[in-house]
N, C-alpha and C. Protein backbone atom coordinates (compact mmCIF):
# COMPACT_ATOMS: atom_id res chain seq x y z
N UNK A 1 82.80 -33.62 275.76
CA UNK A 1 83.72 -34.72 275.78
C UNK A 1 84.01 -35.23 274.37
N UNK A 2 83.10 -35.03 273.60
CA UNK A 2 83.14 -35.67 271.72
C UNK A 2 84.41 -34.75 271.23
N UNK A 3 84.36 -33.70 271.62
CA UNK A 3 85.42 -32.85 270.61
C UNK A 3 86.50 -33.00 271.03
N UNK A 4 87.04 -33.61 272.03
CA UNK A 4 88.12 -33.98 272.34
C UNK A 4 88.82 -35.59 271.46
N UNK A 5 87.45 -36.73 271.47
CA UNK A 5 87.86 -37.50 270.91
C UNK A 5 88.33 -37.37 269.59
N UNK A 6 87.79 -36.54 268.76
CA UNK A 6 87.67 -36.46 267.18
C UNK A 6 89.07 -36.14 266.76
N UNK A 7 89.52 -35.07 267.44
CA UNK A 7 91.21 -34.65 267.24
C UNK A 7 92.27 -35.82 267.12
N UNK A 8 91.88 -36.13 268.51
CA UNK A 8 93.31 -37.84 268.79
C UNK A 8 92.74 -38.51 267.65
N UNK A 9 91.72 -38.99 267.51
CA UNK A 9 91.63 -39.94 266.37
C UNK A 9 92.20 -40.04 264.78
N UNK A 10 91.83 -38.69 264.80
CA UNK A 10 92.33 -38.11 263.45
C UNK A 10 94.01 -38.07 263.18
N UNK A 11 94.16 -37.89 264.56
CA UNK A 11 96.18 -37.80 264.69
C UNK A 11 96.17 -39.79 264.08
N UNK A 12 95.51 -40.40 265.29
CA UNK A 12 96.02 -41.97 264.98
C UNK A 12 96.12 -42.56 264.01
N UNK A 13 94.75 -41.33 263.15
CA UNK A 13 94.58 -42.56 261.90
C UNK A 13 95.50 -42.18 260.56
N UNK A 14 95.90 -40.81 261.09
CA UNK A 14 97.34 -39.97 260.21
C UNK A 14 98.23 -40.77 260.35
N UNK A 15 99.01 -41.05 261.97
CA UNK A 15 100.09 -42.16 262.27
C UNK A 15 99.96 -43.43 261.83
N UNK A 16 98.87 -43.98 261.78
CA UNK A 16 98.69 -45.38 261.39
C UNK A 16 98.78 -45.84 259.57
N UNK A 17 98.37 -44.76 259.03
CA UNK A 17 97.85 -44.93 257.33
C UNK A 17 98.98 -43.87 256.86
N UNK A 18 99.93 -43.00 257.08
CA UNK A 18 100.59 -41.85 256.41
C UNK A 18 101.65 -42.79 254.85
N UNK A 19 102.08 -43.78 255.82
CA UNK A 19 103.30 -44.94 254.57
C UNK A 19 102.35 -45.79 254.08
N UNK A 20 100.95 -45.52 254.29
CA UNK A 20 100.21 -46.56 253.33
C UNK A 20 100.37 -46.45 251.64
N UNK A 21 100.00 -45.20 251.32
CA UNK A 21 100.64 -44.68 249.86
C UNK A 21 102.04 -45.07 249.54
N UNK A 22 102.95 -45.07 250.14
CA UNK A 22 104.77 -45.23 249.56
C UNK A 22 104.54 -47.04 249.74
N UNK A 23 103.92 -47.67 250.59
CA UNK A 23 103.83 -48.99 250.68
C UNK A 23 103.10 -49.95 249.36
N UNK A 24 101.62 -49.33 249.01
CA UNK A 24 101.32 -49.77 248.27
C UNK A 24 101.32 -49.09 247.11
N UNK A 25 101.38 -48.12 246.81
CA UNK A 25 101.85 -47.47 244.94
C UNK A 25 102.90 -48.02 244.74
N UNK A 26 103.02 -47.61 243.07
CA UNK A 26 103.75 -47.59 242.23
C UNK A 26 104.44 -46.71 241.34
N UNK A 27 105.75 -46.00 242.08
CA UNK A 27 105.69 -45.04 241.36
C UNK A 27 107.15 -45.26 240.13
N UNK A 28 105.76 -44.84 238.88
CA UNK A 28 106.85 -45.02 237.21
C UNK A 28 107.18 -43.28 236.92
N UNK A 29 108.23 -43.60 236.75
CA UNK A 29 109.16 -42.43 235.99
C UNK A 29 109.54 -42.42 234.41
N UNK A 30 108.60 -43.29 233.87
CA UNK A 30 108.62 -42.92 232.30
C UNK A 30 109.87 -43.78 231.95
N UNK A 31 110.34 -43.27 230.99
CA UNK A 31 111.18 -43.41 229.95
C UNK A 31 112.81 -42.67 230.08
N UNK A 32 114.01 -43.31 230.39
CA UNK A 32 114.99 -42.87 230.66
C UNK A 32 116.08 -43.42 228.98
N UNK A 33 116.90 -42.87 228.56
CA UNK A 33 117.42 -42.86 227.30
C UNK A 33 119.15 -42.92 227.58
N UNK A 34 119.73 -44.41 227.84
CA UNK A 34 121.19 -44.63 227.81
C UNK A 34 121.86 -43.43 226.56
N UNK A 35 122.91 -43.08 226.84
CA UNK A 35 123.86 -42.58 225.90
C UNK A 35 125.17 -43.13 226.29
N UNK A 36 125.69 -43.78 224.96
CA UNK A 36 126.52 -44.14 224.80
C UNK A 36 127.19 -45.59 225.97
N UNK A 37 128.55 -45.19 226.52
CA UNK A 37 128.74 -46.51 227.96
C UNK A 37 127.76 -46.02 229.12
N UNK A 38 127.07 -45.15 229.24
CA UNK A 38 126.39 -44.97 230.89
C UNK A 38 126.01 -45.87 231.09
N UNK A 39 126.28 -46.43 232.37
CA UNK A 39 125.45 -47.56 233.02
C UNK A 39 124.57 -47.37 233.29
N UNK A 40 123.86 -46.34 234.01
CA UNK A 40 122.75 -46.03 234.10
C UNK A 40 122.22 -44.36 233.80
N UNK A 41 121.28 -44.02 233.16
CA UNK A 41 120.83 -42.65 233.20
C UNK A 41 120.88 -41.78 234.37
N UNK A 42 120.68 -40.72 234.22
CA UNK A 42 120.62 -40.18 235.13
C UNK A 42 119.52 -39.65 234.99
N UNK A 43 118.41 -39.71 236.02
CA UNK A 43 117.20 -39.38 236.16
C UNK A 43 116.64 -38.48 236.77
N UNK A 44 117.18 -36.85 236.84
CA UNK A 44 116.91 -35.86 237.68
C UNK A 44 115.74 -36.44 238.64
N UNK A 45 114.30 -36.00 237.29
CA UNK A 45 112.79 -36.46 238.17
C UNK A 45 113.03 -37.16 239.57
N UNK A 46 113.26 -38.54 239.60
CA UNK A 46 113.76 -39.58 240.33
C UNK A 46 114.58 -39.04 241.16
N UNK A 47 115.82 -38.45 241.29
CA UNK A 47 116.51 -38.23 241.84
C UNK A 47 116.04 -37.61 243.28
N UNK A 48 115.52 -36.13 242.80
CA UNK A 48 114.75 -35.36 243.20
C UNK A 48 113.84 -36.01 244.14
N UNK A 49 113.26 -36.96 243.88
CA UNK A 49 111.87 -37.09 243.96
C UNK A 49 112.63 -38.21 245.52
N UNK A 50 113.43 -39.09 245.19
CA UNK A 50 114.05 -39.66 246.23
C UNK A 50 114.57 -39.08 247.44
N UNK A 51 115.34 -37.41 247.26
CA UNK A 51 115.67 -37.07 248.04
C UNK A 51 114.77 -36.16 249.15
N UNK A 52 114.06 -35.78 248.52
CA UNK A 52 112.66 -34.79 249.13
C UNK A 52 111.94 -35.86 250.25
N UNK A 53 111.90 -37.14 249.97
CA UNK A 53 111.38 -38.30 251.49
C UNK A 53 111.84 -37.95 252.51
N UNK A 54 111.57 -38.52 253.51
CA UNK A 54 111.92 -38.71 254.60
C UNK A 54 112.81 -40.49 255.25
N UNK A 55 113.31 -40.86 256.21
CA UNK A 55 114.03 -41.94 255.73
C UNK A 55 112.58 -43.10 256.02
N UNK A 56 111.91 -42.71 256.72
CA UNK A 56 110.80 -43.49 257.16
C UNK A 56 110.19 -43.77 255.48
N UNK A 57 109.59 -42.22 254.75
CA UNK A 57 109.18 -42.65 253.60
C UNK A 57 109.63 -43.55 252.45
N UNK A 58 111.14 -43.49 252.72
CA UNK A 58 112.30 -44.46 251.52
C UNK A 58 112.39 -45.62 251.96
N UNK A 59 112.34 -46.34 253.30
CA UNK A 59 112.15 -47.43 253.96
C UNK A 59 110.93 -47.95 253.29
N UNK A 60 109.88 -47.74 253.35
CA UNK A 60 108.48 -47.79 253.06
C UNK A 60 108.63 -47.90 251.42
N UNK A 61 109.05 -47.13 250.61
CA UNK A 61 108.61 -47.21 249.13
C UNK A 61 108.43 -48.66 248.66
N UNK A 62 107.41 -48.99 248.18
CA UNK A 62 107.31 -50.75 247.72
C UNK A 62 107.62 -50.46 246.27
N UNK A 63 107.69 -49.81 245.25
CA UNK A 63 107.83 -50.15 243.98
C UNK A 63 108.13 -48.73 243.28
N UNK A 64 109.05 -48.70 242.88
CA UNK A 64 110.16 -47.83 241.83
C UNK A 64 110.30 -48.33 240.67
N UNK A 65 109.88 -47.50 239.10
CA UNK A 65 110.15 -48.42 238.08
C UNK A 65 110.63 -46.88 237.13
N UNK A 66 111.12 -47.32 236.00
CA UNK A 66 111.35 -46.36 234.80
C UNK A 66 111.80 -47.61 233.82
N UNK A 67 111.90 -47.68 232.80
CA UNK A 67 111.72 -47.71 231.85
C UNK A 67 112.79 -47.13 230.50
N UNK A 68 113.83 -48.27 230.84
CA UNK A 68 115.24 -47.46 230.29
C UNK A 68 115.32 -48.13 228.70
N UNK A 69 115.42 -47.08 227.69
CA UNK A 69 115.82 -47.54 226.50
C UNK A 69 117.24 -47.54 225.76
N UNK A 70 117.84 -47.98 224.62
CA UNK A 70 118.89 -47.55 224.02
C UNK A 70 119.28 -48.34 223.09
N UNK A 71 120.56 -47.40 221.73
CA UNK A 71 120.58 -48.09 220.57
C UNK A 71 121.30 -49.31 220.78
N UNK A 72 120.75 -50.44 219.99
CA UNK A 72 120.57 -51.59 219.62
C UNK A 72 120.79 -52.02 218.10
N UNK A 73 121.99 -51.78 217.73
CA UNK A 73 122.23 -51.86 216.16
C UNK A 73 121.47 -50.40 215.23
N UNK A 74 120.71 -50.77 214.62
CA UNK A 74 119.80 -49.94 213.59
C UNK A 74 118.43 -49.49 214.48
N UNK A 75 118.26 -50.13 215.71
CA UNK A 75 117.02 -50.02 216.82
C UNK A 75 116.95 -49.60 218.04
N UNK A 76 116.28 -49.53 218.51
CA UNK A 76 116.34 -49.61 219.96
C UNK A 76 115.90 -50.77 220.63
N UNK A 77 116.01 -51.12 222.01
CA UNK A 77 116.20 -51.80 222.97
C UNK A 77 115.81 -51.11 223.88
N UNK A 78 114.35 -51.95 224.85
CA UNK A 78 114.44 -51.09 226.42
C UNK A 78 114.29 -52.53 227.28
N UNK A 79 114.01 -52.14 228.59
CA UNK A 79 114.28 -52.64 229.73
C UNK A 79 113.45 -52.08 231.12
N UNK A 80 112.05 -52.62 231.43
CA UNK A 80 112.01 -52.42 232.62
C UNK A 80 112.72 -52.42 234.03
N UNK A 81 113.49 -51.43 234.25
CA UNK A 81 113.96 -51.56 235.90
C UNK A 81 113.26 -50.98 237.11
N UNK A 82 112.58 -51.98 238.27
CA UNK A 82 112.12 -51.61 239.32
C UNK A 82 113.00 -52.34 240.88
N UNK A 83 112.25 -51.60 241.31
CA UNK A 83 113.15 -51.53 242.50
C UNK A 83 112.21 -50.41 243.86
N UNK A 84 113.08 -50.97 245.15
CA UNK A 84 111.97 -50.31 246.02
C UNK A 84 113.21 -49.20 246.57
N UNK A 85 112.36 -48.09 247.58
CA UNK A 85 113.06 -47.00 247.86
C UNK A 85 114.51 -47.10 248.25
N UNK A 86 115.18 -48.30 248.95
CA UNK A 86 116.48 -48.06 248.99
C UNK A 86 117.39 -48.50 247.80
N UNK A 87 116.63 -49.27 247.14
CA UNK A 87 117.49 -49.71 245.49
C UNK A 87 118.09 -48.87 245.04
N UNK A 88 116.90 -47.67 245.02
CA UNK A 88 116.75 -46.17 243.77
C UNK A 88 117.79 -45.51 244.47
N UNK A 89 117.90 -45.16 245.97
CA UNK A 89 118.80 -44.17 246.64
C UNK A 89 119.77 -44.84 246.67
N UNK A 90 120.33 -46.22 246.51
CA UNK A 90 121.35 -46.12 246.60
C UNK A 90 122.43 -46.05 245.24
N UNK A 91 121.58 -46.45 244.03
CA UNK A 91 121.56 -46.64 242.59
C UNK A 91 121.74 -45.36 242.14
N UNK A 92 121.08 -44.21 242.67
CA UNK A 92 121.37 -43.02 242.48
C UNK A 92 122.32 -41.74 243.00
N UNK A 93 122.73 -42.66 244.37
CA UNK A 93 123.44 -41.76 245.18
C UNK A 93 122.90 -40.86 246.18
N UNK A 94 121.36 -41.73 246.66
CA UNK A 94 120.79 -40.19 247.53
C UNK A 94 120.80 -40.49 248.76
């Protein structure tokens, strides 16, 4: 009768905890580099990385960040931007 329980459980505790990771991480994508008027970079990594989810997993994402820089006179200038999974997909087009 035990080896029957061990299976279901293992399914529940897959169903119950699977969006625990996309809920509570943080996922940073580094350093993205404006050129010229772009409004925003284009961030293959990110891109990619958005479209490969599932919609359950993009619902779920709690925190999206990168880290956008660009020239600033004689300098540079950056800018933390975060945002959760539907920000990024829709910011990106995915």
């Amino acid at each position: 009768m035990d080896r029957v329980v061990l299976p279901f459980a293992c399914r529940q505790l897959h169903h119950e905890t699977s969006l625990l990771l996309y809920q509570l991480a943080t996922f940073d994508f580094g350093t993205a580099f404006l050129d010229h008027k772009d409004i925003f970079p284009e961030n293959r990594a990110m891109k990619a990385f958005l479209k490969a989810r599932t919609k359950a997993q993009l619902e779920n994402l709690g925190q999206v960040q990168v880290e956008v820089k660009w020239k600033q006179g004689y300098g540079m200038d950056s800018r933390m931007m975060t945002g959760d999974g539907a920000y990024w997909a829709a910011k990106l087009g995915c």
